[in-house]
Protein backbone atom coordinates (compact mmCIF):
# COMPACT_ATOMS: atom_id res chain seq x y z
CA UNK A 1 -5.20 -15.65 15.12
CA UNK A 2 -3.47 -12.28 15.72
CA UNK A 3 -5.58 -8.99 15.17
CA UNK A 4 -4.22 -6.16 13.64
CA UNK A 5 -5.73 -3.03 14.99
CA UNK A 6 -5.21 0.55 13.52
CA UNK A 7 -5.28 3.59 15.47
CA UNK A 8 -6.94 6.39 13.74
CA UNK A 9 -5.22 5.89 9.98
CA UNK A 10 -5.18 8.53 8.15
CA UNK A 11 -4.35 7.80 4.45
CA UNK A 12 -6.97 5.45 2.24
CA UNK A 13 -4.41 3.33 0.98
CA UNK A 14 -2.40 2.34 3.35
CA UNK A 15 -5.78 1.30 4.73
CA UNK A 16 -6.69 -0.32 1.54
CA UNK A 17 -3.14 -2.55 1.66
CA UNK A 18 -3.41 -3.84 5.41
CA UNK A 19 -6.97 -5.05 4.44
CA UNK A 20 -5.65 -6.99 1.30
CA UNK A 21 -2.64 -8.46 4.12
CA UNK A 22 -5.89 -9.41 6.28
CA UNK A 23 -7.88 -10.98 4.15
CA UNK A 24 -4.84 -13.15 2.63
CA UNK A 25 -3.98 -13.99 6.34
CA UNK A 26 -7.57 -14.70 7.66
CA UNK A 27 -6.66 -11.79 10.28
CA UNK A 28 -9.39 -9.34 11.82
CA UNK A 29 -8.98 -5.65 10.69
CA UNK A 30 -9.86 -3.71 13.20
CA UNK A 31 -10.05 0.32 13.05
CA UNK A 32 -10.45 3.28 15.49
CA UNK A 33 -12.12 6.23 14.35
CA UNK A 34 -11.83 8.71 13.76
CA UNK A 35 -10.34 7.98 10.11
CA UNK A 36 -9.02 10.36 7.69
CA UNK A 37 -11.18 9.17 4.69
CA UNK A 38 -14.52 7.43 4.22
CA UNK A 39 -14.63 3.82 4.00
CA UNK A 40 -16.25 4.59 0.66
CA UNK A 41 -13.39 6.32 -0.09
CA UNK A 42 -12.23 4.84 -3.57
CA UNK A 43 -8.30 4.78 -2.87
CA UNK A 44 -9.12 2.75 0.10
CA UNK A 45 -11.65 0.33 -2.17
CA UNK A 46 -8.95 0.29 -4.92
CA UNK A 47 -5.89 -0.53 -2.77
CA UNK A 48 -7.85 -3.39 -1.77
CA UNK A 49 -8.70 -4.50 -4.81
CA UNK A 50 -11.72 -7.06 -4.68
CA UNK A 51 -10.74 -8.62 -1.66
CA UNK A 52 -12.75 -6.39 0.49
CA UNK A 53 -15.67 -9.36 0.94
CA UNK A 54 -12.79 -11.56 2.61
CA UNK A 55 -11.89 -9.03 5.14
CA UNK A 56 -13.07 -9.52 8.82
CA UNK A 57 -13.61 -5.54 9.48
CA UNK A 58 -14.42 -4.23 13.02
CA UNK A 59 -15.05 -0.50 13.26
CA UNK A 60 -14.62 1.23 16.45
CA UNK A 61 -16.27 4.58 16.86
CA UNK A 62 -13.34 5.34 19.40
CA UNK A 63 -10.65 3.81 21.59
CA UNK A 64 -12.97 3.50 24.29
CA UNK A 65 -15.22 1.27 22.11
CA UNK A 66 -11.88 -0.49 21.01
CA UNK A 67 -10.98 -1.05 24.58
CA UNK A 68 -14.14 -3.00 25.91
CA UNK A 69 -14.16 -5.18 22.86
CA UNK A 70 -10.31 -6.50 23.26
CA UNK A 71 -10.95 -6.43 27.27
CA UNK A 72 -14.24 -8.36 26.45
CA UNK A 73 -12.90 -10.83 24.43
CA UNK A 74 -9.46 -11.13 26.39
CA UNK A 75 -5.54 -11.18 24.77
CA UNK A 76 -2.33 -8.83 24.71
CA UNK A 77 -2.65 -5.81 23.43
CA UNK A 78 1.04 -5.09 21.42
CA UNK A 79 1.71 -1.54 20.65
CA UNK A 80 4.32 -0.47 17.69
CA UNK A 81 6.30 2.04 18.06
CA UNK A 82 9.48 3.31 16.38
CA UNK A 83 10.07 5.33 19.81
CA UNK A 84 10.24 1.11 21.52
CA UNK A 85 13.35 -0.46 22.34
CA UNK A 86 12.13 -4.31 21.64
CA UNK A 87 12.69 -5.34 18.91
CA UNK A 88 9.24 -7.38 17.43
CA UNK A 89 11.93 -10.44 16.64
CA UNK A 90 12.49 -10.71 20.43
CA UNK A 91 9.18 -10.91 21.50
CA UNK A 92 7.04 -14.32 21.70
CA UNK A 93 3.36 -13.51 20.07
CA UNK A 94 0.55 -15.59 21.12
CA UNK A 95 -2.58 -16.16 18.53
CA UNK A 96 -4.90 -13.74 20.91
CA UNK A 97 -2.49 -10.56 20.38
CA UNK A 98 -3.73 -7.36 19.21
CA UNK A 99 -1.12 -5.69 17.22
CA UNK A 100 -1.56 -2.07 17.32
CA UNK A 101 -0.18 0.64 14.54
CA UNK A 102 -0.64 4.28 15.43
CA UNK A 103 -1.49 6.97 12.65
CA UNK A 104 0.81 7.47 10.01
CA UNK A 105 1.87 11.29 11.20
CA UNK A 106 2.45 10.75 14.95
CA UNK A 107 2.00 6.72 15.82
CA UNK A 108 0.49 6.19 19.14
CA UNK A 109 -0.45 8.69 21.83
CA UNK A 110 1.96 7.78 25.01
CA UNK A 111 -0.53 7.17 26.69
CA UNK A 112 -2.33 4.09 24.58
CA UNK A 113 1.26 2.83 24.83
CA UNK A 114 1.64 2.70 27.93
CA UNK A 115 -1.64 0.65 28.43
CA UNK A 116 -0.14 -2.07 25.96
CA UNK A 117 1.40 -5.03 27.73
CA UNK A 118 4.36 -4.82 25.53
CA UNK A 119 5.75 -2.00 23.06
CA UNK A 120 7.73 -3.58 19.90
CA UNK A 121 9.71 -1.90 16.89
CA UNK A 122 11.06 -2.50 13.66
CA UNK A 123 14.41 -2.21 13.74
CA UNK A 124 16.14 -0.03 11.38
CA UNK A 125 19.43 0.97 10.30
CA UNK A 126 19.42 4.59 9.08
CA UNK A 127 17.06 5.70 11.74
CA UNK A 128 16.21 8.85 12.34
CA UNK A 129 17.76 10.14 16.04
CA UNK A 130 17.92 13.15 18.18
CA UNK A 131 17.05 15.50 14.94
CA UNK A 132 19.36 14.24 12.59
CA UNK A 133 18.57 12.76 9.40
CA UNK A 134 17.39 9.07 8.50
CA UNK A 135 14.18 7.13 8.51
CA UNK A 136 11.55 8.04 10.75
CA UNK A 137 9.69 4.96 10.53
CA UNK A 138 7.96 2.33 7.46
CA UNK A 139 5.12 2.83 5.57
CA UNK A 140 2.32 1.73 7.89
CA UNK A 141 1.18 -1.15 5.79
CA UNK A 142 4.54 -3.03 5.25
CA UNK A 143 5.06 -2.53 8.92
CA UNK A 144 2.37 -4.60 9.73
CA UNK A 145 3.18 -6.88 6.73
CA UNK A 146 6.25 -7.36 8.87
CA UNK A 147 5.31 -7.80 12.09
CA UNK A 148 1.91 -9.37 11.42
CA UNK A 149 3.65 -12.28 9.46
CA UNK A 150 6.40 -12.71 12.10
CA UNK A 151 3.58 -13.35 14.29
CA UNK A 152 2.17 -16.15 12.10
CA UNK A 153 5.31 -17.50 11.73
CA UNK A 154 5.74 -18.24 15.19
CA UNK A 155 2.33 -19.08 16.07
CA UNK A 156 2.95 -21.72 13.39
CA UNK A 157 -0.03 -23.76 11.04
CA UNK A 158 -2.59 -23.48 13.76
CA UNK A 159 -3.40 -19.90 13.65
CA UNK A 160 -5.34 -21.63 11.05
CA UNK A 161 -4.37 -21.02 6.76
CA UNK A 162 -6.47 -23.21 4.06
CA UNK A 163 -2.83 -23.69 2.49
């Protein structure tokens, strides 16, 4: 089953809304700190509603931490990134993927991209290039909605639903 993995979020309910995706998937949640709220934070608890007790969460205390888990327990790493040129419809996702989402200001350092084995986007069509108007990028929790059920999609009935 994929894992989605957030880098550093920032806002409590975006947070709150990719747990509720992750416990309706059976998905891992897994984030890097340092966040911008408390996990006590009540927009975080309420954008989750009452699912929080089905939620597989992982806290890293920092990307080192995050690193030696996913090394330790082996699969691709997948960075998002609106800056990416592949597209996350051309790309084959295996059930031991990582999919990463950066903060909701900047994304992903260069750097943590560059360690991913691939880089994917969202395509848009009113996106935002060389400082002109349009979309920067999606709210962070309907882009992993998007890519995150793509994934399952492909992977098929054995990444394991009780549907």
């Amino acid at each position: 089953m994929p894992r989605v993995v957030l880098y550093q979020p920032q806002i409590p309910p975006n947070t709150g809304n990719v747990a509720r995706t992750c416990a309706a998937t059976g998905c891992e949640l897994h984030l890097i700190e340092p966040l911008g709220f408390t996990i006590s934070d009540r927009h975080l608890r309420r954008a989750g509603l009452d699912y929080w007790p089905w939620v597989s969460l992982h806290r890293h205390g920092d990307l080192e931490r995050f690193q030696a888990e996913r090394q330790g327990r082996g699969g691709r790493l997948v960075a998002l990134s609106s800056q990416a040129e592949t597209a996350y419809t051309d790309f084959r996702f295996r059930p031991d993927d990582w999919l990463l989402f950066g903060r909701e200001t900047d994304g992903l350092p260069n750097a943590l991209q560059a360690s991913a084995e691939a880089r994917l986007t969202i395509p848009m069509a009113c996106r935002a290039r060389e400082g002109r108007g349009g979309v920067r990028s999606l709210n962070l929790s309907v882009s992993v909605g998007i890519v995150l059920f793509e994934a399952l999609r492909q992977i098929g009935p054995a990444a394991g639903s009780d549907s």
